[in-house]
C-alpha atoms as a PDB file:
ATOM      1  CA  UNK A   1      95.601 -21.166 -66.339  1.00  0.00           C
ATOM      2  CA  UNK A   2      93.712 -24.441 -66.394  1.00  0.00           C
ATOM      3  CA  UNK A   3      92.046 -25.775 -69.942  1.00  0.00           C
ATOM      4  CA  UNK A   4      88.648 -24.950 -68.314  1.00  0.00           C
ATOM      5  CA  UNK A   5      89.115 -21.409 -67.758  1.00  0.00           C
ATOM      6  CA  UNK A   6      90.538 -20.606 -71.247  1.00  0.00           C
ATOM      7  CA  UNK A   7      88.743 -19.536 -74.482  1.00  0.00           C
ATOM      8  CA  UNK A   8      88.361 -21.168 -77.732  1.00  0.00           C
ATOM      9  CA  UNK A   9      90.297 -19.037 -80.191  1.00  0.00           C
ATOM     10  CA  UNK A  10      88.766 -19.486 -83.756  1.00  0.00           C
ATOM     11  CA  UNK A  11      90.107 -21.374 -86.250  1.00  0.00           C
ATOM     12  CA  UNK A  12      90.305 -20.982 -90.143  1.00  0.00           C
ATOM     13  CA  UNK A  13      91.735 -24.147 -90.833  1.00  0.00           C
ATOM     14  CA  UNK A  14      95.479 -23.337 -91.405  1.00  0.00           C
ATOM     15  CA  UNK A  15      96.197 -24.328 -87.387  1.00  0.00           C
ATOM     16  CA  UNK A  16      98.626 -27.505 -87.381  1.00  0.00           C
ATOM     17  CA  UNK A  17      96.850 -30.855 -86.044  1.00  0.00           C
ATOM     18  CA  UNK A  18      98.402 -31.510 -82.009  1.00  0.00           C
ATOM     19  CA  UNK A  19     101.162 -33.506 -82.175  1.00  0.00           C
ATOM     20  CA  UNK A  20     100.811 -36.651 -80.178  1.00  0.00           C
ATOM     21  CA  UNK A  21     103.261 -35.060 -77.198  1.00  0.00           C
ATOM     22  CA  UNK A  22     100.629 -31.991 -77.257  1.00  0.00           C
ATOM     23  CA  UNK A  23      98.084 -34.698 -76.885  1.00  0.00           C
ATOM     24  CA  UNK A  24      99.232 -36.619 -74.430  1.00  0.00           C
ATOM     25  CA  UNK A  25      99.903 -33.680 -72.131  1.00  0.00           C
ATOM     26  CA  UNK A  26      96.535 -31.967 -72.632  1.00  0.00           C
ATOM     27  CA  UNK A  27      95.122 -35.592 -71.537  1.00  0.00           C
ATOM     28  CA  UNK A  28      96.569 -35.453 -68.460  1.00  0.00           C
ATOM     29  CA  UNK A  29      93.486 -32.640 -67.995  1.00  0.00           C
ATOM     30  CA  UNK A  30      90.636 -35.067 -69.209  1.00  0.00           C
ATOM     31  CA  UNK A  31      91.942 -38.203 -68.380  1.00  0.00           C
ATOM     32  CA  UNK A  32      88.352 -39.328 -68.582  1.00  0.00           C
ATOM     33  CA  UNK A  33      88.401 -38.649 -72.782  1.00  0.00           C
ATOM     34  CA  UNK A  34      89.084 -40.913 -75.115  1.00  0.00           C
ATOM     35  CA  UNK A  35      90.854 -40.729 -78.318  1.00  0.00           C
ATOM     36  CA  UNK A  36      89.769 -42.545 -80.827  1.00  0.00           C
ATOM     37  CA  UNK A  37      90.488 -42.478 -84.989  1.00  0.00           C
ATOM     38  CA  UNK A  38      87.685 -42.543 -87.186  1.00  0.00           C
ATOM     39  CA  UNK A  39      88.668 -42.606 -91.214  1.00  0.00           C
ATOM     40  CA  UNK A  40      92.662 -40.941 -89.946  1.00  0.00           C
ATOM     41  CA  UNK A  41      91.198 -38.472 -88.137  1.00  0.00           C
ATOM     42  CA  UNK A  42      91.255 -38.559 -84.548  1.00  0.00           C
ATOM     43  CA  UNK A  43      88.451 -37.157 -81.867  1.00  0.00           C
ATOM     44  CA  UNK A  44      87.937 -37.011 -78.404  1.00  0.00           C
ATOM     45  CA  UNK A  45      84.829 -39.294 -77.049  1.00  0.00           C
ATOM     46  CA  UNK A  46      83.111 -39.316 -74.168  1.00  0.00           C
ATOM     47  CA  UNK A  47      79.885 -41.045 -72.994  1.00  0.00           C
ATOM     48  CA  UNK A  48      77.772 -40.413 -70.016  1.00  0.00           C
ATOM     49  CA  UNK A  49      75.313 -42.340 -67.911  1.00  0.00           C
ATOM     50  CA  UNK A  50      72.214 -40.628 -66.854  1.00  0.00           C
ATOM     51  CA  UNK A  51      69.389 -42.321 -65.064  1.00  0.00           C
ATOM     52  CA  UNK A  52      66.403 -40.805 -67.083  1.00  0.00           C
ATOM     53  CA  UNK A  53      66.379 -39.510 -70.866  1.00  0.00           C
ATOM     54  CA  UNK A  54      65.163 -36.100 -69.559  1.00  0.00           C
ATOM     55  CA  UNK A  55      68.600 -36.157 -67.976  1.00  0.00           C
ATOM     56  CA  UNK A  56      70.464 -37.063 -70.802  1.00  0.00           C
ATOM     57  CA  UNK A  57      68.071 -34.709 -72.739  1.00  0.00           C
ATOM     58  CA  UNK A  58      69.045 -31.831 -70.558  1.00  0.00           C
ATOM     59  CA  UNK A  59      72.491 -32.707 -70.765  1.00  0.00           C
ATOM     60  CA  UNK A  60      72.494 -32.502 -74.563  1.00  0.00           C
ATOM     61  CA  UNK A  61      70.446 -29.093 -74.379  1.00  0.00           C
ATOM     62  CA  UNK A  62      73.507 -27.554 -72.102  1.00  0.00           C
ATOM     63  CA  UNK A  63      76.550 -29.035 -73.887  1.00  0.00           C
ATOM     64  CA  UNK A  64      74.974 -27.442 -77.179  1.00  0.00           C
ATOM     65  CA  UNK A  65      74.737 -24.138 -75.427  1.00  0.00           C
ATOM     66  CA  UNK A  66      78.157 -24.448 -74.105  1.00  0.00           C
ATOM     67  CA  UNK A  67      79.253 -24.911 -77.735  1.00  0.00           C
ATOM     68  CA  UNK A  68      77.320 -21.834 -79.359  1.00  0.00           C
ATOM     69  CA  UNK A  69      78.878 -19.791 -76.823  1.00  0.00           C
ATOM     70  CA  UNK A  70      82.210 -20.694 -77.703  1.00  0.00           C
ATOM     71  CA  UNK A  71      81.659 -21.226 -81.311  1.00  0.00           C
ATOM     72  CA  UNK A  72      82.995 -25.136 -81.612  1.00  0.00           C
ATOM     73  CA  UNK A  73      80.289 -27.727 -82.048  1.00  0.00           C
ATOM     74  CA  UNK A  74      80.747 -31.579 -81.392  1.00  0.00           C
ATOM     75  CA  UNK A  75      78.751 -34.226 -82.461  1.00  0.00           C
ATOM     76  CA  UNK A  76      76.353 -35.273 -79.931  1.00  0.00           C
ATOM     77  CA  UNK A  77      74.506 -38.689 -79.796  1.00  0.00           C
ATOM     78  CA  UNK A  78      71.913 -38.881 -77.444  1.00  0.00           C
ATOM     79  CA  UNK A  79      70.527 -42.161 -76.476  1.00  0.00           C
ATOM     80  CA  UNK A  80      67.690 -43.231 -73.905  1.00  0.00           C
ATOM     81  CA  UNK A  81      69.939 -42.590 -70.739  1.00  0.00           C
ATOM     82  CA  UNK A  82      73.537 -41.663 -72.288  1.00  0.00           C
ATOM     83  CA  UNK A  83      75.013 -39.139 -74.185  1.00  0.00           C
ATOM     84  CA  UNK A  84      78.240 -39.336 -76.409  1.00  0.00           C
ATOM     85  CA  UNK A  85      80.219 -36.324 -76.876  1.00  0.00           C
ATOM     86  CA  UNK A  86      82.392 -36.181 -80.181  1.00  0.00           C
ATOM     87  CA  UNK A  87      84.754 -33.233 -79.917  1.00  0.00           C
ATOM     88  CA  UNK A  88      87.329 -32.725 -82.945  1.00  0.00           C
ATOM     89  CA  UNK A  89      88.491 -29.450 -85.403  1.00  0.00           C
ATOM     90  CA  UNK A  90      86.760 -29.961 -88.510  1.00  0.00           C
ATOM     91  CA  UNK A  91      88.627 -27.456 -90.171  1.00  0.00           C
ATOM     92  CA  UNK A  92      91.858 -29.183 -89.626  1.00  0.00           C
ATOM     93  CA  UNK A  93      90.485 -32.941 -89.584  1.00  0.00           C
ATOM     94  CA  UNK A  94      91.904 -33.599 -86.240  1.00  0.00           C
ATOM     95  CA  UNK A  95      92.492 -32.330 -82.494  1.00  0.00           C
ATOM     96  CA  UNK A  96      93.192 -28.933 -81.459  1.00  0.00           C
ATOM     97  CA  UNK A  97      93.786 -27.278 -78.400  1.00  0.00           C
ATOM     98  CA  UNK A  98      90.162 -26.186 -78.493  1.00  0.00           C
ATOM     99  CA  UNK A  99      88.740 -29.634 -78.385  1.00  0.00           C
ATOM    100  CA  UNK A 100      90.905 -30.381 -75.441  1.00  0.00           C
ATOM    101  CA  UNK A 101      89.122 -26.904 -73.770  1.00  0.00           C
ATOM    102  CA  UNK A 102      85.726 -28.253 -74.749  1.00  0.00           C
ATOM    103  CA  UNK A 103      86.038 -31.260 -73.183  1.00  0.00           C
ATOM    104  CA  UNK A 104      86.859 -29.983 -69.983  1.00  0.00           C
ATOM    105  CA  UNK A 105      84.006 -27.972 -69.984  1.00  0.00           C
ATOM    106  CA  UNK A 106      81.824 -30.588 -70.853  1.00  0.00           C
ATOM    107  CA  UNK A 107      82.816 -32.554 -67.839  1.00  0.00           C
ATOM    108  CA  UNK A 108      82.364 -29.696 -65.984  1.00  0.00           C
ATOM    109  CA  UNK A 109      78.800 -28.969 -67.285  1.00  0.00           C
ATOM    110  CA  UNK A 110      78.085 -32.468 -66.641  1.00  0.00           C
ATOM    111  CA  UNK A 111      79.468 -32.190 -62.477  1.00  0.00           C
ATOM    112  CA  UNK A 112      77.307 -29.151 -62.510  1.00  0.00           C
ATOM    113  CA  UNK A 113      74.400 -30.851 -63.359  1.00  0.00           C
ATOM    114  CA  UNK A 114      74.293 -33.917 -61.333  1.00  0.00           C
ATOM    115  CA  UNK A 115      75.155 -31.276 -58.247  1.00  0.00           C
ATOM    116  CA  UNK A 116      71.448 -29.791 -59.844  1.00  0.00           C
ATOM    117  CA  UNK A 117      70.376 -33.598 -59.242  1.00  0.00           C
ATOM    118  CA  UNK A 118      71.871 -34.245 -56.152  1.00  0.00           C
ATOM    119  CA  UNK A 119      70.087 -30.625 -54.617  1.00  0.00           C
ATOM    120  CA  UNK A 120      66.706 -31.242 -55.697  1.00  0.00           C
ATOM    121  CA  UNK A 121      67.198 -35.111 -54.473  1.00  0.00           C
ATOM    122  CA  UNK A 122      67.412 -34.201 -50.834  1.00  0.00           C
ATOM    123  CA  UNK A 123      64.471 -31.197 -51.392  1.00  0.00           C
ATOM    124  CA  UNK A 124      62.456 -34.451 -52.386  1.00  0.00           C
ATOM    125  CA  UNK A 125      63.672 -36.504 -49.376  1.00  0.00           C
ATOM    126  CA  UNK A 126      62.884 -33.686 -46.707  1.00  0.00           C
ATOM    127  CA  UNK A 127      59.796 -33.195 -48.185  1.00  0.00           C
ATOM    128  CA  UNK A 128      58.652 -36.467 -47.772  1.00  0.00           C
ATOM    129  CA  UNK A 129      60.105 -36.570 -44.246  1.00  0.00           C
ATOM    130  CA  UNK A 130      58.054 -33.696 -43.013  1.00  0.00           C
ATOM    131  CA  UNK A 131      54.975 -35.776 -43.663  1.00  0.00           C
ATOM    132  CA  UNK A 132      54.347 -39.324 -41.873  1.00  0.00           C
ATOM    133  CA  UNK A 133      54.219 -42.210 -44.618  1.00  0.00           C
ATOM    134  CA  UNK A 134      50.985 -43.446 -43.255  1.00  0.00           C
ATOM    135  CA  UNK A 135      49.152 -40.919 -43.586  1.00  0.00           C
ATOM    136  CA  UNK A 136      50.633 -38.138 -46.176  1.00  0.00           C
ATOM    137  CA  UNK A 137      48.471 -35.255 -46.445  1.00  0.00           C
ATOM    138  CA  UNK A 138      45.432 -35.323 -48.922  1.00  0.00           C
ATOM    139  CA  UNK A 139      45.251 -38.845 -48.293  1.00  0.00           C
ATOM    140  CA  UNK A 140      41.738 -40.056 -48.303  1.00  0.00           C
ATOM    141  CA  UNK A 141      41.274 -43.592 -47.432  1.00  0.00           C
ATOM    142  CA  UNK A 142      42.778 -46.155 -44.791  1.00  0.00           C
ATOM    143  CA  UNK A 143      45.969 -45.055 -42.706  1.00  0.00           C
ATOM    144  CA  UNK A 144      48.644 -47.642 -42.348  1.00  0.00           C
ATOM    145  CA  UNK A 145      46.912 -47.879 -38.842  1.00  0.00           C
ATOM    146  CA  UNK A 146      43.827 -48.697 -39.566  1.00  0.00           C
ATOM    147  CA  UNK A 147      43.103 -52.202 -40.674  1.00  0.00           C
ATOM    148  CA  UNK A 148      41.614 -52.918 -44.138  1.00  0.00           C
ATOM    149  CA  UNK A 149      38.525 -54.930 -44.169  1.00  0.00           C
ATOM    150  CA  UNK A 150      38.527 -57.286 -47.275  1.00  0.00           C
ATOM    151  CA  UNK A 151      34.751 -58.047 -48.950  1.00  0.00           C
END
């Protein structure tokens, strides 16, 4: 079984911190990840590039769901077109196997969502290619064919 199709199991804080072996081989899943120490404990950071803040927005709205649903909440930090995605055990002041599990599914909830982008993308293109650029429908005024008269 893969990190991304497991569970997060809960934890009451008596769980031992991952050894840096554990860490190291749970990396090898989200190569992408970053650990990083902040004050001697360490996290897992991420950030993504979006190309709007509705994007990044959305993005933010989804990895929060993801985290209510499996009951372990990162810190987010949302910025005009990025997103960085904190994910450690605060009950144990460092990484578990559950941030590990998080973080796949975050980078899976972000692949899902630039698919979403990708799909409506090319609904915009065909649109606009079922209608001739000179003369899109509802246009009122000259036609790329007709010449404009200046006063």
């Amino acid at each position: 079984m893969t990190l991304l199709q497991e569970e997060c199991v809960p934890c009451t804080g008596s769980e031992p911190k991952l050894t840096e072996e554990e860490i190291k081989e749970l990396w090898l899943e989200t190569p992408m990840w970053q650990v990083e120490e902040e004050d001697g404990v360490k996290h897992l950071r991420r950030t993504f590039e979006f190309v709007s803040f509705s994007e990044a927005l959305g993005f933010t709205y989804h990895v929060g769901m993801l985290a209510e649903q499996q009951r372990h909440h990162p810190v987010l930090t949302t910025r005009y077109r990025s997103v960085t995605v904190d994910w450690w055990t605060h009950a144990i002041g460092g990484l578990h196997r559950n941030d590990f599990i998080m973080a796949t599914k975050t980078d899976q909830t972000y692949l899902d969502l630039q698919d979403d982008v990708r799909k409506k993308g090319a609904v915009t293109q065909a649109s606009e290619e079922s209608f001739p650029a000179s003369d899109p429908p509802g246009w009122i005024g000259n036609t790329a064919e007709e010449e404009v008269i200046s006063p």
